[in-house]
N, C-alpha and C. Protein backbone atom coordinates (compact mmCIF):
# COMPACT_ATOMS: atom_id res chain seq x y z
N UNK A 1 19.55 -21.67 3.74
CA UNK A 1 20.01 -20.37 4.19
C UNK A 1 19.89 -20.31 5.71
N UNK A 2 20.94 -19.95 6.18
CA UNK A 2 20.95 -19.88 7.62
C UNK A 2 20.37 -18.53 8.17
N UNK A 3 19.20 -18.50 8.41
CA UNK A 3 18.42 -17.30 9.63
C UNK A 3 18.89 -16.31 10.40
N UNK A 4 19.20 -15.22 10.43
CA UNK A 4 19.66 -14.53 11.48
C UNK A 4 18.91 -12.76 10.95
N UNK A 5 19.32 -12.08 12.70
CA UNK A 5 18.39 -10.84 12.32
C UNK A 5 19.43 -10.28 11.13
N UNK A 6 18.29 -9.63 10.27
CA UNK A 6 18.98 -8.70 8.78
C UNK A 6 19.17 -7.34 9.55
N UNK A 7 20.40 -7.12 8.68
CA UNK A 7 21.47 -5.60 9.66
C UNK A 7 21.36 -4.83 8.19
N UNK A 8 21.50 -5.29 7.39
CA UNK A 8 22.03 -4.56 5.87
C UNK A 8 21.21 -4.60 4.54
N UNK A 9 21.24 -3.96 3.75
CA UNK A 9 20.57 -4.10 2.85
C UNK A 9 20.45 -5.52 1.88
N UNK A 10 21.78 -5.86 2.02
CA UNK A 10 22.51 -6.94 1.31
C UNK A 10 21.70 -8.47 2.05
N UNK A 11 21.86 -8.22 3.51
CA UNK A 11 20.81 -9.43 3.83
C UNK A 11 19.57 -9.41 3.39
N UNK A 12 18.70 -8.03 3.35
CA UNK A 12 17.60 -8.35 3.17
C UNK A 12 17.29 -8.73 1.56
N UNK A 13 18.26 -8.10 0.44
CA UNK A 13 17.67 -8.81 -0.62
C UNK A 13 17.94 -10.45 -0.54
N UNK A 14 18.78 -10.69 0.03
CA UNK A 14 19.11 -12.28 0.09
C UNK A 14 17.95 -12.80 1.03
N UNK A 15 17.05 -12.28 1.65
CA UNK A 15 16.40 -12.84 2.38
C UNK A 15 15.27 -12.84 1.51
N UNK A 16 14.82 -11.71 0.88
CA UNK A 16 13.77 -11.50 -0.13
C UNK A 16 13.66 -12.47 -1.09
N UNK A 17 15.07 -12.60 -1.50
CA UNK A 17 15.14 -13.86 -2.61
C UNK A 17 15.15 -15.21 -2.18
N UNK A 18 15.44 -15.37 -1.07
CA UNK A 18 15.16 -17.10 -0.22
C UNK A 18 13.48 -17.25 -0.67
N UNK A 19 12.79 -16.15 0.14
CA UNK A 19 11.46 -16.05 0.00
C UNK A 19 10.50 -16.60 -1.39
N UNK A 20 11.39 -15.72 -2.30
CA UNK A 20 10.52 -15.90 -3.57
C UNK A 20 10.95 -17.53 -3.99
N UNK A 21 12.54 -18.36 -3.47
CA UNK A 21 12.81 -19.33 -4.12
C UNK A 21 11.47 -20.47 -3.31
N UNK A 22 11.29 -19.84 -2.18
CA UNK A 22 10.53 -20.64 -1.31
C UNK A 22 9.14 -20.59 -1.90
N UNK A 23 8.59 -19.78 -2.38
CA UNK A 23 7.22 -19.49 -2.48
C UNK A 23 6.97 -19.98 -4.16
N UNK A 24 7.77 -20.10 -4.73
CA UNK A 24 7.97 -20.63 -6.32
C UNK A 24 8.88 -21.53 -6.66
N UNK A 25 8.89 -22.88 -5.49
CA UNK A 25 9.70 -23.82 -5.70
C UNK A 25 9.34 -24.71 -6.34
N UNK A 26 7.70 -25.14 -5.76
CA UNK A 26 6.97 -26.70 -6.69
C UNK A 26 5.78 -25.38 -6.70
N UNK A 27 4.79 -26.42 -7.74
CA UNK A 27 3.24 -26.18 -8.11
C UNK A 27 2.25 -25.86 -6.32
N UNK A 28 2.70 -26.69 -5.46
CA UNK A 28 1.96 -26.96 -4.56
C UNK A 28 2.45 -25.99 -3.25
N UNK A 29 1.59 -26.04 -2.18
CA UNK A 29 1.99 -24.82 -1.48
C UNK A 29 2.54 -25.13 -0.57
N UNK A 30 3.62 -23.90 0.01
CA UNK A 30 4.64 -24.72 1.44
C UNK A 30 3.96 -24.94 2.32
N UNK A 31 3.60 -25.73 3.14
CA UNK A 31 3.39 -26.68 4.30
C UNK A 31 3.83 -25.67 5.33
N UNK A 32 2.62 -25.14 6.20
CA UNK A 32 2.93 -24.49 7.14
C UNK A 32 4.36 -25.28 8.14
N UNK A 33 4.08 -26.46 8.82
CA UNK A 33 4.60 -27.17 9.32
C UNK A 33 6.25 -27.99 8.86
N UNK A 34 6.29 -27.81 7.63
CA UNK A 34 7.70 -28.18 6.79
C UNK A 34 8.57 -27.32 7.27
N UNK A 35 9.84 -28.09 6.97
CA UNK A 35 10.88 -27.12 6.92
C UNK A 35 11.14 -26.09 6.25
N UNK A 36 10.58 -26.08 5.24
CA UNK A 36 10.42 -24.92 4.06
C UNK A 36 9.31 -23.93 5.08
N UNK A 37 8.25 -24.35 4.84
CA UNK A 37 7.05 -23.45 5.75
C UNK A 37 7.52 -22.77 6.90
N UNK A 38 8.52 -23.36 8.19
CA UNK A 38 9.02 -22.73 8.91
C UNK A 38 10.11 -21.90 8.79
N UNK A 39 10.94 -22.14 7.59
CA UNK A 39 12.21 -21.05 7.12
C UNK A 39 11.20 -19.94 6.50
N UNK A 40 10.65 -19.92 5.16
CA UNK A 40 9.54 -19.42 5.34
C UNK A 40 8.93 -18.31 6.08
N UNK A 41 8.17 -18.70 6.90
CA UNK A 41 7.94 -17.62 8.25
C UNK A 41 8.88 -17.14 8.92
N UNK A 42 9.38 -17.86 9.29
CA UNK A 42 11.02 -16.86 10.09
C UNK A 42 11.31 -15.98 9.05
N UNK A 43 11.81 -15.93 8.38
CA UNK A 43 12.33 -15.06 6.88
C UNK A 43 11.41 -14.03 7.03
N UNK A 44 10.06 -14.45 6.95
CA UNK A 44 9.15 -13.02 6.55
C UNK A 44 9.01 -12.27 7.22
N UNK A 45 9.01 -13.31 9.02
CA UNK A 45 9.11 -11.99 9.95
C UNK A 45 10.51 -11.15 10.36
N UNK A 46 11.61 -11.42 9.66
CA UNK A 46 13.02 -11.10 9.69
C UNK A 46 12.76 -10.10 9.03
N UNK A 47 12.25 -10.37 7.75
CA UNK A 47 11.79 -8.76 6.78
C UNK A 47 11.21 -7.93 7.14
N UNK A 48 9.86 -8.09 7.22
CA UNK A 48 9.19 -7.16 8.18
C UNK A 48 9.70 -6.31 8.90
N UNK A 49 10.55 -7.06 10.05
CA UNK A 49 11.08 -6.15 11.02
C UNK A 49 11.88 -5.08 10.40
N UNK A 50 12.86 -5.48 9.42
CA UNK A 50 13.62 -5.13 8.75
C UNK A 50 13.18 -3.92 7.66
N UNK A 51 11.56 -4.44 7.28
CA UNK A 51 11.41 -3.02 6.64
C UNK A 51 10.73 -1.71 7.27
N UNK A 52 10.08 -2.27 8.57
CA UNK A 52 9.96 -1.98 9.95
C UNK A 52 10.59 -0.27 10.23
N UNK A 53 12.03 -0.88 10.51
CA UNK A 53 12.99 -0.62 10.95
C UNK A 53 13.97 0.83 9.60
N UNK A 54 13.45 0.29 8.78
CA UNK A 54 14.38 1.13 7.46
C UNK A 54 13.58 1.55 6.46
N UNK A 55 11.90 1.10 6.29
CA UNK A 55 11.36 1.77 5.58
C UNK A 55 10.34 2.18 6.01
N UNK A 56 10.44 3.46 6.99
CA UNK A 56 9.00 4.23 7.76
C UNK A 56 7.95 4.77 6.79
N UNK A 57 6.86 4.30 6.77
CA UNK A 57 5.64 4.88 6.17
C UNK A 57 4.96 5.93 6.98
N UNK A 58 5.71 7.36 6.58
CA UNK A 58 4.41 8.43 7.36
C UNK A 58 2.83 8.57 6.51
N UNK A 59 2.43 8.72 7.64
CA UNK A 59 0.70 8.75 7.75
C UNK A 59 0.63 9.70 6.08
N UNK A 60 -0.40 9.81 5.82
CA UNK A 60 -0.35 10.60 4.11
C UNK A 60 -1.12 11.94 5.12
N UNK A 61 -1.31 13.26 4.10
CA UNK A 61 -1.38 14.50 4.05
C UNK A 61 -2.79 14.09 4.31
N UNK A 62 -3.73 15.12 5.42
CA UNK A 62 -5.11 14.46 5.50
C UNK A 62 -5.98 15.04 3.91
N UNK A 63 -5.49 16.22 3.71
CA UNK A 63 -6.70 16.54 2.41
C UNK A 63 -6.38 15.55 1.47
N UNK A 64 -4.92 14.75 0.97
CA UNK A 64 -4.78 14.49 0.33
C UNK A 64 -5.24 12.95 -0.18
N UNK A 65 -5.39 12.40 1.83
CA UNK A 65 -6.23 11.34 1.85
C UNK A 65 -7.53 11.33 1.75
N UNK A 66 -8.39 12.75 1.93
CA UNK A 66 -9.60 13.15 1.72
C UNK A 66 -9.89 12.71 0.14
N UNK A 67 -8.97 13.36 -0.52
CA UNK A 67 -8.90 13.62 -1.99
C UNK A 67 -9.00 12.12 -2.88
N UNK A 68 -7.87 11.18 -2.24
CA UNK A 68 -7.92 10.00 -3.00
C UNK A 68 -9.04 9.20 -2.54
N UNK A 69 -9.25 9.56 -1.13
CA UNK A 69 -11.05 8.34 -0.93
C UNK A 69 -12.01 8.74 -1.92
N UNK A 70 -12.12 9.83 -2.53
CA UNK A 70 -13.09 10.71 -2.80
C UNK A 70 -12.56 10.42 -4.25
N UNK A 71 -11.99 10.01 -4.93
CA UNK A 71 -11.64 10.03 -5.94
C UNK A 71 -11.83 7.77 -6.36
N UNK A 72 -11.50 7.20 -5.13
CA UNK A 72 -11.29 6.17 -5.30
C UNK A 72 -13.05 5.89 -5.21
N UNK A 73 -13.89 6.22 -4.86
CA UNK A 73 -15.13 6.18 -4.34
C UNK A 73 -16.11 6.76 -5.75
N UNK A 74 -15.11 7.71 -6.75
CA UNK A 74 -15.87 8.27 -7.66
C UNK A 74 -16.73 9.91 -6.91
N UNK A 75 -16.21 10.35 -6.15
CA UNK A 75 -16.85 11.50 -5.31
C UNK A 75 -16.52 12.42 -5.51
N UNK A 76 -17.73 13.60 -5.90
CA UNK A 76 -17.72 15.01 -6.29
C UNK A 76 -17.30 15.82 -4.79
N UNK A 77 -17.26 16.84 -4.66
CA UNK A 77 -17.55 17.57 -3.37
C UNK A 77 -18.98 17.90 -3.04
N UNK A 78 -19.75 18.07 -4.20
CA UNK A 78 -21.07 17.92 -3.74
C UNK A 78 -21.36 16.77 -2.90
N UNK A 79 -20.78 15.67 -2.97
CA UNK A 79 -21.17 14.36 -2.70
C UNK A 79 -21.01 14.46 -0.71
N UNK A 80 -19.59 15.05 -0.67
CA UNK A 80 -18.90 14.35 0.81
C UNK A 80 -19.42 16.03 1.39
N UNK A 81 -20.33 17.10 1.03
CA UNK A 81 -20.58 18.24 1.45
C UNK A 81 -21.18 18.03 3.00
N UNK A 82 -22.28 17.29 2.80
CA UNK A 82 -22.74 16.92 4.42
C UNK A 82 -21.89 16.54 5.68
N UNK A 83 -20.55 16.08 5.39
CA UNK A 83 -19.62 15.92 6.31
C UNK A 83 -18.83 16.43 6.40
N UNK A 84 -18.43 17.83 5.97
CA UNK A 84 -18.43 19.19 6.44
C UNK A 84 -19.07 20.01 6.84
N UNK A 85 -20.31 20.17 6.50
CA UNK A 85 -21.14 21.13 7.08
C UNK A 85 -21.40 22.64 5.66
N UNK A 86 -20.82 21.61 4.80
CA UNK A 86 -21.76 22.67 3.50
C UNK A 86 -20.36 22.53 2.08
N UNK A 87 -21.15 23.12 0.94
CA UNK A 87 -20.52 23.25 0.01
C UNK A 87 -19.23 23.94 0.19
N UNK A 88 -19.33 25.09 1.15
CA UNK A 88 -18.66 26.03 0.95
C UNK A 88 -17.24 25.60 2.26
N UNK A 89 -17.56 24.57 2.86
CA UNK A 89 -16.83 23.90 4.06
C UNK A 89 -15.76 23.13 3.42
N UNK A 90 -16.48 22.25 2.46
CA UNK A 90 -15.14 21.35 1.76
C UNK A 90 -14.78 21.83 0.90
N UNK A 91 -14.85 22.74 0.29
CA UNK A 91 -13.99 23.78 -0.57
C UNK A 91 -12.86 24.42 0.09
N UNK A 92 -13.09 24.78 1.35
CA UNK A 92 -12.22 25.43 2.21
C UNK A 92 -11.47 24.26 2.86
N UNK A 93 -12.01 23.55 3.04
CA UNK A 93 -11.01 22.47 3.49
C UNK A 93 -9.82 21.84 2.61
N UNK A 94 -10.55 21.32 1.36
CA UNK A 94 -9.84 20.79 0.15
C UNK A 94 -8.80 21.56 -0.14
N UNK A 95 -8.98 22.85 0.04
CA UNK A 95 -7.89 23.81 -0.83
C UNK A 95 -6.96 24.45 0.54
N UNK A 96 -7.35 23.53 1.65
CA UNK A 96 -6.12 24.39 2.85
C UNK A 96 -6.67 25.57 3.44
N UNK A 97 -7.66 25.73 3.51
CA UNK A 97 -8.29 27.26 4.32
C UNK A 97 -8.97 27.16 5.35
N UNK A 98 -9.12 26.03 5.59
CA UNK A 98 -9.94 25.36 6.95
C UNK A 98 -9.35 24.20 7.61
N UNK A 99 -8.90 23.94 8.53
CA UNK A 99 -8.36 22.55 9.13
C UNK A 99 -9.99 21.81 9.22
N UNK A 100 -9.36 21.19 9.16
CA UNK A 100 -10.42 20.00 9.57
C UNK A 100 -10.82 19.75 11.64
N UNK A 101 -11.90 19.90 11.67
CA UNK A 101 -12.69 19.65 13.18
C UNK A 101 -13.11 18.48 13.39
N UNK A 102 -12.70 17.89 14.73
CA UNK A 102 -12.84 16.91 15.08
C UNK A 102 -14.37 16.04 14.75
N UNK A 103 -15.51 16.34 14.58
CA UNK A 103 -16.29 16.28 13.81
C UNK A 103 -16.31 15.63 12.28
N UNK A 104 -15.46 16.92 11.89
CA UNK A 104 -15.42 16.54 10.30
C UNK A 104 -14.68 14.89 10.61
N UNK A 105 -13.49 15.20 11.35
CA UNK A 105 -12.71 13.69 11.25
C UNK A 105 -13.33 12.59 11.33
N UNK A 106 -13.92 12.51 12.44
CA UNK A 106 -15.13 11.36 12.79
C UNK A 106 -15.85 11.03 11.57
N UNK A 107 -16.86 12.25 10.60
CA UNK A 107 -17.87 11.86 10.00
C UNK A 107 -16.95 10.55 8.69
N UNK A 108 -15.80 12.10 8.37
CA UNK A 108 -15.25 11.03 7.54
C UNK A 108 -14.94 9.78 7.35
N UNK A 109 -14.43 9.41 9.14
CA UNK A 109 -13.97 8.20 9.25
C UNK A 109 -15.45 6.97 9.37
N UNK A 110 -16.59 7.57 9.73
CA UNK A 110 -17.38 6.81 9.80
C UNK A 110 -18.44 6.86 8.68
N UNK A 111 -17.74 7.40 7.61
CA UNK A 111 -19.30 7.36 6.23
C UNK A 111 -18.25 7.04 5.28
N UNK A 112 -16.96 7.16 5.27
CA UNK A 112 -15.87 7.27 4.19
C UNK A 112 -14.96 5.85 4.19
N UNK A 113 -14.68 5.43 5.80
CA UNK A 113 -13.82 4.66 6.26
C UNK A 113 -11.96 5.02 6.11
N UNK A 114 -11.91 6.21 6.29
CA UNK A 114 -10.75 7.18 6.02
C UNK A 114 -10.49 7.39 7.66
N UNK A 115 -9.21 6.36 7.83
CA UNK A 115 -8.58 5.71 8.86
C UNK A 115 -8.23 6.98 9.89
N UNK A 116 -8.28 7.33 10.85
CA UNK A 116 -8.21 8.41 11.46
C UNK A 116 -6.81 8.67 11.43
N UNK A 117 -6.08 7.66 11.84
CA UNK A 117 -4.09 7.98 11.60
C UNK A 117 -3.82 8.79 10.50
N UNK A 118 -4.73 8.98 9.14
CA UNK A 118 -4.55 9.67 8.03
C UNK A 118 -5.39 11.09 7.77
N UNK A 119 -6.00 11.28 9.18
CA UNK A 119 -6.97 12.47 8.85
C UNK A 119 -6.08 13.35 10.21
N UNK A 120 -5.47 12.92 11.33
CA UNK A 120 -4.99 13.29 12.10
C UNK A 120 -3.20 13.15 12.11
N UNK A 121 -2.72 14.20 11.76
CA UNK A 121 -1.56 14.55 11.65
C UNK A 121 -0.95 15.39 13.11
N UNK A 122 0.25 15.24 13.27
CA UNK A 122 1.19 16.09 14.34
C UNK A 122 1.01 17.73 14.03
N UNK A 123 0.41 18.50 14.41
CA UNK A 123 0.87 19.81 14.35
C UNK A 123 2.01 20.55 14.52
N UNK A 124 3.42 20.57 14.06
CA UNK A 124 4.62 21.23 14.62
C UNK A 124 4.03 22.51 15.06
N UNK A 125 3.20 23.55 14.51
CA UNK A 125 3.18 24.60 15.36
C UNK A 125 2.51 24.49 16.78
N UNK A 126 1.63 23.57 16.80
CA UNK A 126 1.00 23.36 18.10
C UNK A 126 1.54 23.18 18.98
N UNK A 127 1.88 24.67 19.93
CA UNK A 127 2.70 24.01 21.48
C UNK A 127 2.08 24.50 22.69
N UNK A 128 2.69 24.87 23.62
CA UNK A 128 1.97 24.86 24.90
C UNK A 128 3.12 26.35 25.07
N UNK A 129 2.94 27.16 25.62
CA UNK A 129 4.21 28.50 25.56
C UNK A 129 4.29 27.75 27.13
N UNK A 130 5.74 28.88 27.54
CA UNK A 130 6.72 28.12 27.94
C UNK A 130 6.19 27.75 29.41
N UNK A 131 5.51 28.82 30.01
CA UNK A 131 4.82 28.80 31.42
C UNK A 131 4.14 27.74 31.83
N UNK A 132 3.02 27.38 30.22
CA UNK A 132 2.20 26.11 30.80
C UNK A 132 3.03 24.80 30.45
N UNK A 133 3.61 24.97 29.97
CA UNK A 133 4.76 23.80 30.11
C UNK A 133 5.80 23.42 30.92
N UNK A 134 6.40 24.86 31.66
CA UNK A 134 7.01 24.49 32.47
C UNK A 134 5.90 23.54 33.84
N UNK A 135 4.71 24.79 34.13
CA UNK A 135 3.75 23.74 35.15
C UNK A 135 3.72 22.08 34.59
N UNK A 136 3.47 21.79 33.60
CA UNK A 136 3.15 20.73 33.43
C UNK A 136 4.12 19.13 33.68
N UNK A 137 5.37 19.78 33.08
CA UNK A 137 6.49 19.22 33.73
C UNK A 137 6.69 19.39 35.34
N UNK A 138 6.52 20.30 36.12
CA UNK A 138 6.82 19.62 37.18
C UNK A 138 6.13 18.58 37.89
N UNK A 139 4.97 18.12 36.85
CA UNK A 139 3.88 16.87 37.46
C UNK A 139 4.91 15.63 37.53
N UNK A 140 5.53 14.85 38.05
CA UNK A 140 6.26 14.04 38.15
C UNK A 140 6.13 12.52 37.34
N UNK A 141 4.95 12.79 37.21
CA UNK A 141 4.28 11.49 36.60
C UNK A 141 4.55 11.74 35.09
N UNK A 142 3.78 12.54 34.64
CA UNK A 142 3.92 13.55 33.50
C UNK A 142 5.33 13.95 32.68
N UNK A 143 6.10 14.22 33.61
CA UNK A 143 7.82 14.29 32.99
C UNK A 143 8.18 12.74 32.80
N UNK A 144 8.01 12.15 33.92
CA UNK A 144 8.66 10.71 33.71
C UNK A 144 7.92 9.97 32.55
N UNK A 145 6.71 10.46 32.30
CA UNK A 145 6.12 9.79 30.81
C UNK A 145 6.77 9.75 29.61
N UNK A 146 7.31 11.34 29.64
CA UNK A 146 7.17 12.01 28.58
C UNK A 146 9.43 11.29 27.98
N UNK A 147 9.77 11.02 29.13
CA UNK A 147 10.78 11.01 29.11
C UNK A 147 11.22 9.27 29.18
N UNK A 148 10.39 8.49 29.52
CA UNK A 148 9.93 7.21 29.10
C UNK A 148 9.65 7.21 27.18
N UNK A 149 8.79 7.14 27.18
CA UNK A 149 8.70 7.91 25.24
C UNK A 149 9.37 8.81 24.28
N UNK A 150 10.49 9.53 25.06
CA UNK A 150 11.50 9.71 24.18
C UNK A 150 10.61 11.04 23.54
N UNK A 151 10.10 11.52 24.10
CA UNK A 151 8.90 12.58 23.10
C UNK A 151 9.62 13.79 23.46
N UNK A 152 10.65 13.73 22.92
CA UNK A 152 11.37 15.20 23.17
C UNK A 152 11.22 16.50 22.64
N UNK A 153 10.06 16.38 21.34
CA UNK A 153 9.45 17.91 21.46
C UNK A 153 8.65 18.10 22.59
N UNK A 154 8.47 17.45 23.17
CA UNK A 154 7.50 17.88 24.54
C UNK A 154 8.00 18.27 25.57
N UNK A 155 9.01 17.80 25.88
CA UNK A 155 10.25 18.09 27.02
C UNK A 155 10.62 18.83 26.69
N UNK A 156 11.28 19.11 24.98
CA UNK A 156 12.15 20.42 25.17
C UNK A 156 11.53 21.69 25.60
């Protein structure tokens, strides 16, 4: 199979399926260094990019990642109470009545191992009204960042 970047869906199952013919050809394993081993790797990182590119994984809901550590761990709310700051904290949290404080995030991430990308979400309501934003944009450095990154809720 001849290599090239995947544009379409159609390449990538054909690339998917090179893969599997590659990886379940003999008993024995491809040879980093073979020709197989190097089609191989090219291929996988062709996919990758490819699923990269067309299949975005957003971060999960933070209670909901709260919920499955806590569930994958075997954990009551009595259990994870101390890293809220009481019974009555992760009740309110769990059920949406409390955001979570930078605190809570940390403890979690450091007694739970509950990846911070999944406890820290984008706020759409969180903005700056229009005054302190306009100041902020005229920092030159600051606009040209923001406009480097393409972060156009921030600009607008």
């Amino acid at each position: 199979m001849k290599s090239k970047v995947i544009k379409t869906g159609k390449e990538y199952d054909e690339a998917c399926e090179r893969i599997y013919e590659l990886m379940h050809s003999s008993n024995s394993p491809v040879e980093p260094d073979s020709k197989e081993g190097e089609e191989l790797e090219l291929l996988s990182l062709l996919v990758e990019q490819y699923e990269r590119d067309n299949y975005k994984i957003e971060a999960p809901d933070p209670v909901e990642a709260i919920k499955f550590r806590m569930e994958q761990m075997d954990l009551k709310q009595v259990d994870v109470a101390p890293l809220f700051g009481g019974k009555t904290r992760v009740s309110e949290v769990l059920n949406r009545k409390r955001p979570l404080t930078l605190k809570m995030i940390t403890l979690l991430n450091s007694y739970l191992g509950i990846p911070f990308e999944s406890l820290i979400v984008e706020d759409r309501k969180m903005t700056l009204d229009k005054n302190k934003k306009d100041t902020l944009l005229k920092n030159p450095t600051i606009r040209e960042y923001l406009q480097k990154t393409k972060n156009k809720r921030a600009i607008i």
